[in-house]
C-alpha atoms as a PDB file:
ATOM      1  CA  UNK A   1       0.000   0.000   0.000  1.00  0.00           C
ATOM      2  CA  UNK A   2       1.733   3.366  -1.336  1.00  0.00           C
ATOM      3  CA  UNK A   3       1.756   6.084   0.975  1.00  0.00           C
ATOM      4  CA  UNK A   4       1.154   9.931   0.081  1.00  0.00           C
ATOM      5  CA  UNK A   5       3.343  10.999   2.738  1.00  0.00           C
ATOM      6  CA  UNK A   6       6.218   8.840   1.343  1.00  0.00           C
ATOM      7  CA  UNK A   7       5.854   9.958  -2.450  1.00  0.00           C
ATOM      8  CA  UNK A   8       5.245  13.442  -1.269  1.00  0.00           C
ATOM      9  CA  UNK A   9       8.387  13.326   0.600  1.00  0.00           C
ATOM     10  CA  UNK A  10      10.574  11.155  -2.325  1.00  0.00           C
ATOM     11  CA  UNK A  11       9.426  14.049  -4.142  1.00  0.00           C
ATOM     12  CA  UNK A  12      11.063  17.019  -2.426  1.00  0.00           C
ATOM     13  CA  UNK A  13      14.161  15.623  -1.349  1.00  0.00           C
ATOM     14  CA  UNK A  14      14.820  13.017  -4.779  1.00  0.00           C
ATOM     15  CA  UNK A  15      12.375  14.394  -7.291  1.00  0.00           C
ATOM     16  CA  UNK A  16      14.505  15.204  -9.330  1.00  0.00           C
ATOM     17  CA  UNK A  17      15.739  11.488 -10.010  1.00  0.00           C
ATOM     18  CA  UNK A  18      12.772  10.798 -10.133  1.00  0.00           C
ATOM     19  CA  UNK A  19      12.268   8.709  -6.848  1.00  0.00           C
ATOM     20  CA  UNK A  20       8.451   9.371  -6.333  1.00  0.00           C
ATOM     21  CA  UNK A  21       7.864   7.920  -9.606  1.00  0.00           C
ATOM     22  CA  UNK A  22       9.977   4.822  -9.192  1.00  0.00           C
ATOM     23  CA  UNK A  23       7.816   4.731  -5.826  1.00  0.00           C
ATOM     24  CA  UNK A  24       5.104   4.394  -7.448  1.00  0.00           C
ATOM     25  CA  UNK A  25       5.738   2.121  -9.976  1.00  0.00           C
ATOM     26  CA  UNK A  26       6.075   4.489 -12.963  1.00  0.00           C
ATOM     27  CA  UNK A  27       9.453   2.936 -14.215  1.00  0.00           C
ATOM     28  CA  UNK A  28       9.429   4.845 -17.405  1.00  0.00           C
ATOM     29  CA  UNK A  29       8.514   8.242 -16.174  1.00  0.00           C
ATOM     30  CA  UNK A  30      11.114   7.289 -13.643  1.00  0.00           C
ATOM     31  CA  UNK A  31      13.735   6.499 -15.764  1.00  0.00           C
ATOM     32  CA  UNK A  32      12.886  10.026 -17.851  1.00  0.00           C
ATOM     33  CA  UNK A  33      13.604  11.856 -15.133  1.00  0.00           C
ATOM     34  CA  UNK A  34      16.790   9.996 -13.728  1.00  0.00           C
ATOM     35  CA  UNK A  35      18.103  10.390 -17.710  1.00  0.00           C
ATOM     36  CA  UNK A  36      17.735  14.025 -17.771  1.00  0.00           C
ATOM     37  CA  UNK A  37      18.969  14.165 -14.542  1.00  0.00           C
ATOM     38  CA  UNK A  38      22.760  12.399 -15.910  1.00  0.00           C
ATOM     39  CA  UNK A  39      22.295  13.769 -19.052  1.00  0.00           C
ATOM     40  CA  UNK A  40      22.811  17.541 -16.927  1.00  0.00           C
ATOM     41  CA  UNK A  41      25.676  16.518 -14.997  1.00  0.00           C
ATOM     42  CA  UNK A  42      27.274  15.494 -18.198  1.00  0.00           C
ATOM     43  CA  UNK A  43      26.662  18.799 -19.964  1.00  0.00           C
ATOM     44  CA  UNK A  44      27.224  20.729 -17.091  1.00  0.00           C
ATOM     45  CA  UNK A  45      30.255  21.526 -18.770  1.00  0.00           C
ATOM     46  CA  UNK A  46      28.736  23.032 -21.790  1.00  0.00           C
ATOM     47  CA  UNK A  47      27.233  26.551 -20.604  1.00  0.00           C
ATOM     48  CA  UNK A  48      24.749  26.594 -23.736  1.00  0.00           C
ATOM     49  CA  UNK A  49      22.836  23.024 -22.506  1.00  0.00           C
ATOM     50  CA  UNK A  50      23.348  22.943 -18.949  1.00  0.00           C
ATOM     51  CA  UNK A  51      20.399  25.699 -18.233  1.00  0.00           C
ATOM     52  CA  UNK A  52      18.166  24.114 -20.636  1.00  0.00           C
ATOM     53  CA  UNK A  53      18.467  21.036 -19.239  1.00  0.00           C
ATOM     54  CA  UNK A  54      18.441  22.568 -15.674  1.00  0.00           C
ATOM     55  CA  UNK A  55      15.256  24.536 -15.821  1.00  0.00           C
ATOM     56  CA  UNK A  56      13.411  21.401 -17.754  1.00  0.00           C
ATOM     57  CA  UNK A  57      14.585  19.189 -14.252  1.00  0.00           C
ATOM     58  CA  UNK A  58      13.455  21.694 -12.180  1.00  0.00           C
ATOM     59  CA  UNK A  59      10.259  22.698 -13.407  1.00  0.00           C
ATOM     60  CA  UNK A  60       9.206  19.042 -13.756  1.00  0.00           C
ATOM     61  CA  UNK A  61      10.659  18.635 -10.226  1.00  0.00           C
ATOM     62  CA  UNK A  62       8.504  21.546  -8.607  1.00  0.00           C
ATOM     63  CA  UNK A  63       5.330  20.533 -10.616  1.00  0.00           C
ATOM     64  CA  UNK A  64       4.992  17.028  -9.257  1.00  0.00           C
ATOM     65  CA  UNK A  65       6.072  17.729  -6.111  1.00  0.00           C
ATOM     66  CA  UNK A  66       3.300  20.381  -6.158  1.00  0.00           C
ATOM     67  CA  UNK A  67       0.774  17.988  -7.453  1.00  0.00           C
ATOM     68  CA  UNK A  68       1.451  15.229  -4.792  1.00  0.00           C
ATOM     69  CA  UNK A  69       1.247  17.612  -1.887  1.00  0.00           C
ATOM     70  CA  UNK A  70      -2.076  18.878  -3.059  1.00  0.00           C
ATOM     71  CA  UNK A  71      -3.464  15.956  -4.046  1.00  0.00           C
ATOM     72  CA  UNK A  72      -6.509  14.796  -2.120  1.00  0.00           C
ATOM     73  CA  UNK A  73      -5.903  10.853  -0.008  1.00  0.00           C
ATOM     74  CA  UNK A  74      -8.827   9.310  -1.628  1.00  0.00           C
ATOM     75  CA  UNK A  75      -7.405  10.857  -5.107  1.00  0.00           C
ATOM     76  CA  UNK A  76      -3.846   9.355  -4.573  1.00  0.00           C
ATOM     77  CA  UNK A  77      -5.296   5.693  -3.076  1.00  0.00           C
ATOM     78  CA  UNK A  78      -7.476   5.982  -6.476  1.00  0.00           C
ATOM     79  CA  UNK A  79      -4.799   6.646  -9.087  1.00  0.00           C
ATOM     80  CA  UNK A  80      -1.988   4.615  -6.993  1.00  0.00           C
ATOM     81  CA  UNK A  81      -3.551   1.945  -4.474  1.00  0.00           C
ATOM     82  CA  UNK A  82      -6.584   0.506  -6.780  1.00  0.00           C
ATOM     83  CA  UNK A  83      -5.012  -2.578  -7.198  1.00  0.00           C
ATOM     84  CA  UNK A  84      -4.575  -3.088  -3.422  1.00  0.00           C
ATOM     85  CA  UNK A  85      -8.320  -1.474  -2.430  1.00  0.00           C
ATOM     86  CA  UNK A  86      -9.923  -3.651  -5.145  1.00  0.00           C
ATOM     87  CA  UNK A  87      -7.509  -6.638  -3.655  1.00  0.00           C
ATOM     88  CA  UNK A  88      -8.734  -6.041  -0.605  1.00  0.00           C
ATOM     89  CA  UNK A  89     -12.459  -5.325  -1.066  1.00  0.00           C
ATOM     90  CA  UNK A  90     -11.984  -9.281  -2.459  1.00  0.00           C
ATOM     91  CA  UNK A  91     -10.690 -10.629   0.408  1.00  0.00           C
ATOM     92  CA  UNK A  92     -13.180  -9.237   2.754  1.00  0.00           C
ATOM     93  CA  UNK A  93     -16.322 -10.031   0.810  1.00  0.00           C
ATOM     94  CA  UNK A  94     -14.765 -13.366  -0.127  1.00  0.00           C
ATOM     95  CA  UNK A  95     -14.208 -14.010   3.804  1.00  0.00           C
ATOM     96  CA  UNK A  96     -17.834 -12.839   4.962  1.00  0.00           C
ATOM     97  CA  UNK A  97     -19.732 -14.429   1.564  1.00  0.00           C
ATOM     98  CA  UNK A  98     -18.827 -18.125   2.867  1.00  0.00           C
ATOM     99  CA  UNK A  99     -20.492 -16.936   6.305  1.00  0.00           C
ATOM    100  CA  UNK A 100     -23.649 -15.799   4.736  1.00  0.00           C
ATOM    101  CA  UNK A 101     -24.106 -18.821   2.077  1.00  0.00           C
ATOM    102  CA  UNK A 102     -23.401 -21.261   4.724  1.00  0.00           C
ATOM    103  CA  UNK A 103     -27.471 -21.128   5.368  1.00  0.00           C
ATOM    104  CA  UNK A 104     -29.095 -20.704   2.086  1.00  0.00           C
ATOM    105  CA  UNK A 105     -26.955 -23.652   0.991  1.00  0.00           C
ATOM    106  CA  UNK A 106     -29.300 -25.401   3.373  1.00  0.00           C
ATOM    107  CA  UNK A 107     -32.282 -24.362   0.971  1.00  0.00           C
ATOM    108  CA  UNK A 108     -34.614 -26.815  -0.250  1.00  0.00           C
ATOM    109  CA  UNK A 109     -37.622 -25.429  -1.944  1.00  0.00           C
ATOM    110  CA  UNK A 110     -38.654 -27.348  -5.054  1.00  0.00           C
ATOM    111  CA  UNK A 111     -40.681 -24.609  -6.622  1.00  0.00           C
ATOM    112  CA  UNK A 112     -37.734 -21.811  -5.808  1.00  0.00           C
ATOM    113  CA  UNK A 113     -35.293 -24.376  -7.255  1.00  0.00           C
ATOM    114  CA  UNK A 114     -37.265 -25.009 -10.360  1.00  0.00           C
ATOM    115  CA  UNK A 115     -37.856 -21.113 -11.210  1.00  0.00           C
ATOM    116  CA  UNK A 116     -33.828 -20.516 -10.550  1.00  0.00           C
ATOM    117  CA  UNK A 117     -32.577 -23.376 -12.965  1.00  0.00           C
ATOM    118  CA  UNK A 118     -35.081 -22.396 -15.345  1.00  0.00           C
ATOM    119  CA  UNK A 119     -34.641 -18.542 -15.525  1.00  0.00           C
ATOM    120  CA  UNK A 120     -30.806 -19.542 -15.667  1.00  0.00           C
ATOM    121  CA  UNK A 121     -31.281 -22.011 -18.326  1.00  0.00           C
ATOM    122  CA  UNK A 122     -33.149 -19.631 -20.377  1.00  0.00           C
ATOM    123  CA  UNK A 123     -30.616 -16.829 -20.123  1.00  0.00           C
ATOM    124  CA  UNK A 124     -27.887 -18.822 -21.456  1.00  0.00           C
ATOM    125  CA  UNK A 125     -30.056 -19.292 -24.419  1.00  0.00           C
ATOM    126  CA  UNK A 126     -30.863 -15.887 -24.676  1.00  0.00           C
ATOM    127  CA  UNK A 127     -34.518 -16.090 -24.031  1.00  0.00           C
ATOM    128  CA  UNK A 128     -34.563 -12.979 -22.242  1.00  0.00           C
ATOM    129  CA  UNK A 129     -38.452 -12.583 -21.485  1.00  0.00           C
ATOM    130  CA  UNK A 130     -38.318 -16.088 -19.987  1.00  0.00           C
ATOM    131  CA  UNK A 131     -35.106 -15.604 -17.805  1.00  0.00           C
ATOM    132  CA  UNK A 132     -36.851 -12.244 -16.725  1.00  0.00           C
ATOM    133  CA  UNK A 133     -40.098 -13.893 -15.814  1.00  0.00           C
ATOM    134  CA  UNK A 134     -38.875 -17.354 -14.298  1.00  0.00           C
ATOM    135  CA  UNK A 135     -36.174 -14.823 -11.970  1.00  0.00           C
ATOM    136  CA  UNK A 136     -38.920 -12.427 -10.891  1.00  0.00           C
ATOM    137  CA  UNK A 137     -40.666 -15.355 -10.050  1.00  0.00           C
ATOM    138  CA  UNK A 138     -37.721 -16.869  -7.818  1.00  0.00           C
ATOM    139  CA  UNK A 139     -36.818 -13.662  -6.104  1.00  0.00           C
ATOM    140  CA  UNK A 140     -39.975 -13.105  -5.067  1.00  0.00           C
ATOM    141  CA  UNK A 141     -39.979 -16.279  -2.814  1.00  0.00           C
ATOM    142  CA  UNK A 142     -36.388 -15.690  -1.885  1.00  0.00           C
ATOM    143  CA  UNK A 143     -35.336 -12.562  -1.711  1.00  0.00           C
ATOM    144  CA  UNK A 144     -31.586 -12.621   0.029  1.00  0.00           C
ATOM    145  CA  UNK A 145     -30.781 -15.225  -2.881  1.00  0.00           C
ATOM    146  CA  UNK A 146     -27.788 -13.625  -4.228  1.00  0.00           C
ATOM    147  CA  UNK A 147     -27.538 -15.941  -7.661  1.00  0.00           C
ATOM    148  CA  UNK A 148     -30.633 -14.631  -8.391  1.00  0.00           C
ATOM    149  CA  UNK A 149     -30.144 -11.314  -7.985  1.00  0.00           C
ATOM    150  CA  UNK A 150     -26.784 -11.474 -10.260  1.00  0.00           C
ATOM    151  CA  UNK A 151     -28.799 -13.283 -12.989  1.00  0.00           C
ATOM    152  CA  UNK A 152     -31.290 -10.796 -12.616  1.00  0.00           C
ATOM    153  CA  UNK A 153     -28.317  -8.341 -13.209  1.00  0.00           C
ATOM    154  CA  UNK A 154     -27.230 -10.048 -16.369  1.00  0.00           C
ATOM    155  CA  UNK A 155     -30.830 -10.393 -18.121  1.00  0.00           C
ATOM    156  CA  UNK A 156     -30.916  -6.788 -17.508  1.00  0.00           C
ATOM    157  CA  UNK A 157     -27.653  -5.697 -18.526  1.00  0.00           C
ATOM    158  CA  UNK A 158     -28.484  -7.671 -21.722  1.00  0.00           C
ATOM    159  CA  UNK A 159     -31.636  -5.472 -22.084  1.00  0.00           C
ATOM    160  CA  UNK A 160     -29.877  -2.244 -21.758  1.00  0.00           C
ATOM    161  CA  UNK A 161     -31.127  -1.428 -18.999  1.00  0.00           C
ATOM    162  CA  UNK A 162     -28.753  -0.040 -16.672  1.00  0.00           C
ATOM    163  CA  UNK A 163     -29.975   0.907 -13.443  1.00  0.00           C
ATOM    164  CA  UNK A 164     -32.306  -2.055 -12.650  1.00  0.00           C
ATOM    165  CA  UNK A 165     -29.083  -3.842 -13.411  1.00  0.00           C
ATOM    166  CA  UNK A 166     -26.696  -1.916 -11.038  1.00  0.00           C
ATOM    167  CA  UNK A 167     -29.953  -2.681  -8.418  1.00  0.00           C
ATOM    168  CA  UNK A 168     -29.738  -5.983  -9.147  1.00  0.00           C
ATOM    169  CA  UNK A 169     -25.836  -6.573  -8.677  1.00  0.00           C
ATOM    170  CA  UNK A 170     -26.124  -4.262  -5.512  1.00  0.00           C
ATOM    171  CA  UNK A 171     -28.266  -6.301  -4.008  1.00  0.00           C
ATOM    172  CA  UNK A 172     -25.851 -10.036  -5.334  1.00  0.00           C
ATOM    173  CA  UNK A 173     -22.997  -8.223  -3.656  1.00  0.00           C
ATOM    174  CA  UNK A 174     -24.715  -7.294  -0.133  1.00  0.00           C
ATOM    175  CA  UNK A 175     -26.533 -10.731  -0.003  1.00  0.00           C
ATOM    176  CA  UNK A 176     -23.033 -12.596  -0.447  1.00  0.00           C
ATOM    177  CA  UNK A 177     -21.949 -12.883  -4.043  1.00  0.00           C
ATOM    178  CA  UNK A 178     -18.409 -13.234  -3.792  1.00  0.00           C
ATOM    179  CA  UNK A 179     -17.450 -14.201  -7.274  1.00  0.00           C
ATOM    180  CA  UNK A 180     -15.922 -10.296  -8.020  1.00  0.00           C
ATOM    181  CA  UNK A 181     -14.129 -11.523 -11.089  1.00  0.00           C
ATOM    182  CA  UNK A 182     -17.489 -12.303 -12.738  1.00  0.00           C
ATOM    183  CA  UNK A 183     -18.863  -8.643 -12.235  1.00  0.00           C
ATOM    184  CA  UNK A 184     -15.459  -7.782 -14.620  1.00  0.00           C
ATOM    185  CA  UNK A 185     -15.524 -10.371 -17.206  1.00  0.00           C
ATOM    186  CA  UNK A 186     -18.914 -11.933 -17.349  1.00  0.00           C
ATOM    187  CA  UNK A 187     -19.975 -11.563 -21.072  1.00  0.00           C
ATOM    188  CA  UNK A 188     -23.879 -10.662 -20.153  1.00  0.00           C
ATOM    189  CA  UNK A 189     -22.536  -7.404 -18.169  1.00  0.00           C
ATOM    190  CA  UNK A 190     -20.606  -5.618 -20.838  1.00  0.00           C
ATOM    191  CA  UNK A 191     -23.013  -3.462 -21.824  1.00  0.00           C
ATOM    192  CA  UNK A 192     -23.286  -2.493 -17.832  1.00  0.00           C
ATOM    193  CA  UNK A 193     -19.511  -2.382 -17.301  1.00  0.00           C
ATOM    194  CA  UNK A 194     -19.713   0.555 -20.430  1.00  0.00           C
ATOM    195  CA  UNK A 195     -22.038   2.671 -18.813  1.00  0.00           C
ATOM    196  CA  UNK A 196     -20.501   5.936 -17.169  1.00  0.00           C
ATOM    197  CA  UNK A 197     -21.602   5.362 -13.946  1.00  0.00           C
ATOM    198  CA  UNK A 198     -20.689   1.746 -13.550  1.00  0.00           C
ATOM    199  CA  UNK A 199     -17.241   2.964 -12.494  1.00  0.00           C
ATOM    200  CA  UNK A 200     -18.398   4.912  -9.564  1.00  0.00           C
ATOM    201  CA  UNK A 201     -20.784   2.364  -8.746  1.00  0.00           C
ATOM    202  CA  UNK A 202     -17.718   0.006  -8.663  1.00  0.00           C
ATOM    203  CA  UNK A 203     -15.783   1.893  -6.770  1.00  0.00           C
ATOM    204  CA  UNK A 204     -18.329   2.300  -3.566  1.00  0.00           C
ATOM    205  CA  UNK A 205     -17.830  -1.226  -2.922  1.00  0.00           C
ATOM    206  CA  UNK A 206     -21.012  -1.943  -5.777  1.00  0.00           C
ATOM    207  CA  UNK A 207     -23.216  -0.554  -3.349  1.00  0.00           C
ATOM    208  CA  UNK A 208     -26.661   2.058  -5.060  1.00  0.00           C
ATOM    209  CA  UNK A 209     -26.181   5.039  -3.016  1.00  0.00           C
ATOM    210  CA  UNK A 210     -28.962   6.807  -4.758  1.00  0.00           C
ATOM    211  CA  UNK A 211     -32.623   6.701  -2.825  1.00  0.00           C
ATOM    212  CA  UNK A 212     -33.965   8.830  -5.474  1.00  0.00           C
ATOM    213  CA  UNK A 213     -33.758   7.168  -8.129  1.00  0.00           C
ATOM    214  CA  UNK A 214     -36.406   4.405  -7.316  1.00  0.00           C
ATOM    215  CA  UNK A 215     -36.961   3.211 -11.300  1.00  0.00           C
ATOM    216  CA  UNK A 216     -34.438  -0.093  -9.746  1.00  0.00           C
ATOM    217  CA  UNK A 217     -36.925  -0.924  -6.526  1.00  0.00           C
ATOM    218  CA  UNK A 218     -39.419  -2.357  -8.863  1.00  0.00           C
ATOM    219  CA  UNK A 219     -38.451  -5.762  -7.386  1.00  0.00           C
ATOM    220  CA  UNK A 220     -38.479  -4.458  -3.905  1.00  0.00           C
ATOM    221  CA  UNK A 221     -41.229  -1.608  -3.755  1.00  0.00           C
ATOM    222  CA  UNK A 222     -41.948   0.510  -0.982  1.00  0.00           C
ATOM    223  CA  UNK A 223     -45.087   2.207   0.269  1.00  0.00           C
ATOM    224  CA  UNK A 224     -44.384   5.745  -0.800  1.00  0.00           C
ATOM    225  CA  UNK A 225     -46.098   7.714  -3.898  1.00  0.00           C
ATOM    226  CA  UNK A 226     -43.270   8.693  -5.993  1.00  0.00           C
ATOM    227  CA  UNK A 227     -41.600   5.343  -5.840  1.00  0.00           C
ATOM    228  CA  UNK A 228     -45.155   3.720  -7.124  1.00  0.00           C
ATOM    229  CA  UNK A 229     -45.460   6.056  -9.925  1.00  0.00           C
ATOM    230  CA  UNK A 230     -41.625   5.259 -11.143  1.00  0.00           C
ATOM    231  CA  UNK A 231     -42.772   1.440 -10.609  1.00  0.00           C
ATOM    232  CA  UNK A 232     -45.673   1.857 -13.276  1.00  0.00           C
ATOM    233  CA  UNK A 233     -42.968   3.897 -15.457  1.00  0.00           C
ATOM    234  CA  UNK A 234     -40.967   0.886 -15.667  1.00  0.00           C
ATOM    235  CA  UNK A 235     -43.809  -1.439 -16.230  1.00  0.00           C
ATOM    236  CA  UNK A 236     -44.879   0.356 -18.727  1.00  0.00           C
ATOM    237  CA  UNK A 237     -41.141   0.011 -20.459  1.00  0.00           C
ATOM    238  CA  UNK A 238     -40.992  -3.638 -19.501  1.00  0.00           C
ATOM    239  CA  UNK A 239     -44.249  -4.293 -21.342  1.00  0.00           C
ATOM    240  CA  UNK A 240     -43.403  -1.860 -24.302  1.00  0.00           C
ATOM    241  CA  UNK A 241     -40.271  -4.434 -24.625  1.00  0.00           C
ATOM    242  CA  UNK A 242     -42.093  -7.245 -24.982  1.00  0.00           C
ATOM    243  CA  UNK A 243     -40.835  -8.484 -21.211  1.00  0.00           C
ATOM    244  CA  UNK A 244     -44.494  -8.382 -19.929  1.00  0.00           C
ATOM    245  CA  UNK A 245     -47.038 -10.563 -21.788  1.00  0.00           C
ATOM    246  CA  UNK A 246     -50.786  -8.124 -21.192  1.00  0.00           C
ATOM    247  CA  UNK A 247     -52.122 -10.654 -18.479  1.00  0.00           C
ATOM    248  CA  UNK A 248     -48.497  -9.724 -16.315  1.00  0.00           C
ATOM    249  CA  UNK A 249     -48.937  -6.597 -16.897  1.00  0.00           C
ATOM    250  CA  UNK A 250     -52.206  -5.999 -15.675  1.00  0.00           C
ATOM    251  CA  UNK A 251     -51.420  -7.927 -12.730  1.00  0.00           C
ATOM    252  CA  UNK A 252     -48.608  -5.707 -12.048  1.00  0.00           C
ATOM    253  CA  UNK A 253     -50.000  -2.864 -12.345  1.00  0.00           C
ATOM    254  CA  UNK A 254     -53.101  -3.736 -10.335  1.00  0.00           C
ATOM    255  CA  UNK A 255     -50.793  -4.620  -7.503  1.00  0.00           C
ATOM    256  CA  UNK A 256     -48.945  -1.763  -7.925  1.00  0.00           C
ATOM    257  CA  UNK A 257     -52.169   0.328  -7.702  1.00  0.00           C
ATOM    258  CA  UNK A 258     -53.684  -1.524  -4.880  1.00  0.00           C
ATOM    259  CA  UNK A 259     -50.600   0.128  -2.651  1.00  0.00           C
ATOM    260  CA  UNK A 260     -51.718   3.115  -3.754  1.00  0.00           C
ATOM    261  CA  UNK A 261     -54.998   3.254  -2.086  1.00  0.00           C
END
């Protein structure tokens, strides 16, 4: 784990051979520096290059020390510690995932289990209304199941639709889902993984920090007005995509407007 402190002190006392950058594992900017650095003492003898090449060390030299010392902590572990954040963030959900699965592994529902291999079965062969429904179906009598939820995530990716996705894998990731590397490499989220506010989203730990934007609680509704109104919103764009068939739909939305009275 690189420390500010340490490259902001490399930089003011060895800057300019460039032993912040080595610090931080920028070999080639390094080695830049620590070559214009030589190359100075060797020309130190020729008045016309020695400035030049003087000034160009310095300035560098001043700027990055600059930069480093006002450089916000959560900046710095961003740019120079993601590797050991994101290695961490694995560790710990990998260590506390085992915990929580221990239970559901338990599970032994005939109807839930049907519904899960089935929605499953139908995503790998791309018969997205089918996943959708079959998954719906499953989370409903199991919530906390984090498979599910990640599924769900991929089926919606798949449909472009981001945020119900980013619900979705919130909810994988806080139920247990320890499998990180998926979330990076499985094919069905590359469409999320694109989206500009998947990074973000990644980088709070894949947690939705956004009450307001209740369009991804369609799963898991709550009992206030504007959230039931954004509910019938994205039925209506679920149906309009040919996710709904007309009898789900009306059942939806008469649910959805029974809360309302």
């Amino acid at each position: 784990m690189r420390k500010k402190s340490v490259a902001v002190l490399l930089a003011l006392l060895f800057g300019w051979m460039g032993a912040h950058r080595f610090y931080l594992g920028q070999r080639v900017l390094g080695l830049i520096m620590m070559s214009l650095c030589l190359i100075g003492i060797w020309q130190a003898s020729v008045p016309v290059y020695f400035p030049i090449v003087l000034v160009s060390i310095g300035l560098w030299w001043i700027l990055d020390f600059l930069l480093f010392l006002t450089m916000p902590v959560a900046e710095f572990d961003r740019k120079y510690n993601a590797e050991f954040v994101d290695r961490g963030q694995k560790r710990k959900w990998r260590r506390t995932a085992g915990k929580r699965s221990k239970k559901k592994s338990m599970r032994v529902d005939p109807e839930f289990q049907r519904l899960k291999e089935q929605g499953i079965n139908a995503l790998k062969e791309y018969e997205l209304q089918q996943a959708l429904h079959a998954l719906k179906e499953a989370v409903r009598l199991y919530a906390d199941d984090e498979e599910i939820h990640f599924h769900l995530a991929c089926v919606y990716s798949l449909l472009e639709m981001p945020y119900p996705a980013m619900y979705h894998l919130a909810q994988a990731v806080s139920f247990g889902f320890a499998d990180l590397d998926q979330i990076e490499t499985h094919e069905a989220l590359a469409f999320l993984r694109t989206h500009p506010d998947f990074r973000a989203f990644q980088q709070r730990g894949y947690r939705y920090e956004d009450p307001q934007d209740t369009s991804l609680q369609l799963e898991a509704p709550s009992d206030d007005g504007p959230n039931l109104l954004a509910q019938l919103k994205v039925l209506q764009d679920l149906r309009q995509r040919g996710l709904l068939t007309k009898e789900e739909y009306e059942q939806e939305r008469a649910r959805i407007e029974l809360k309302r009275t």
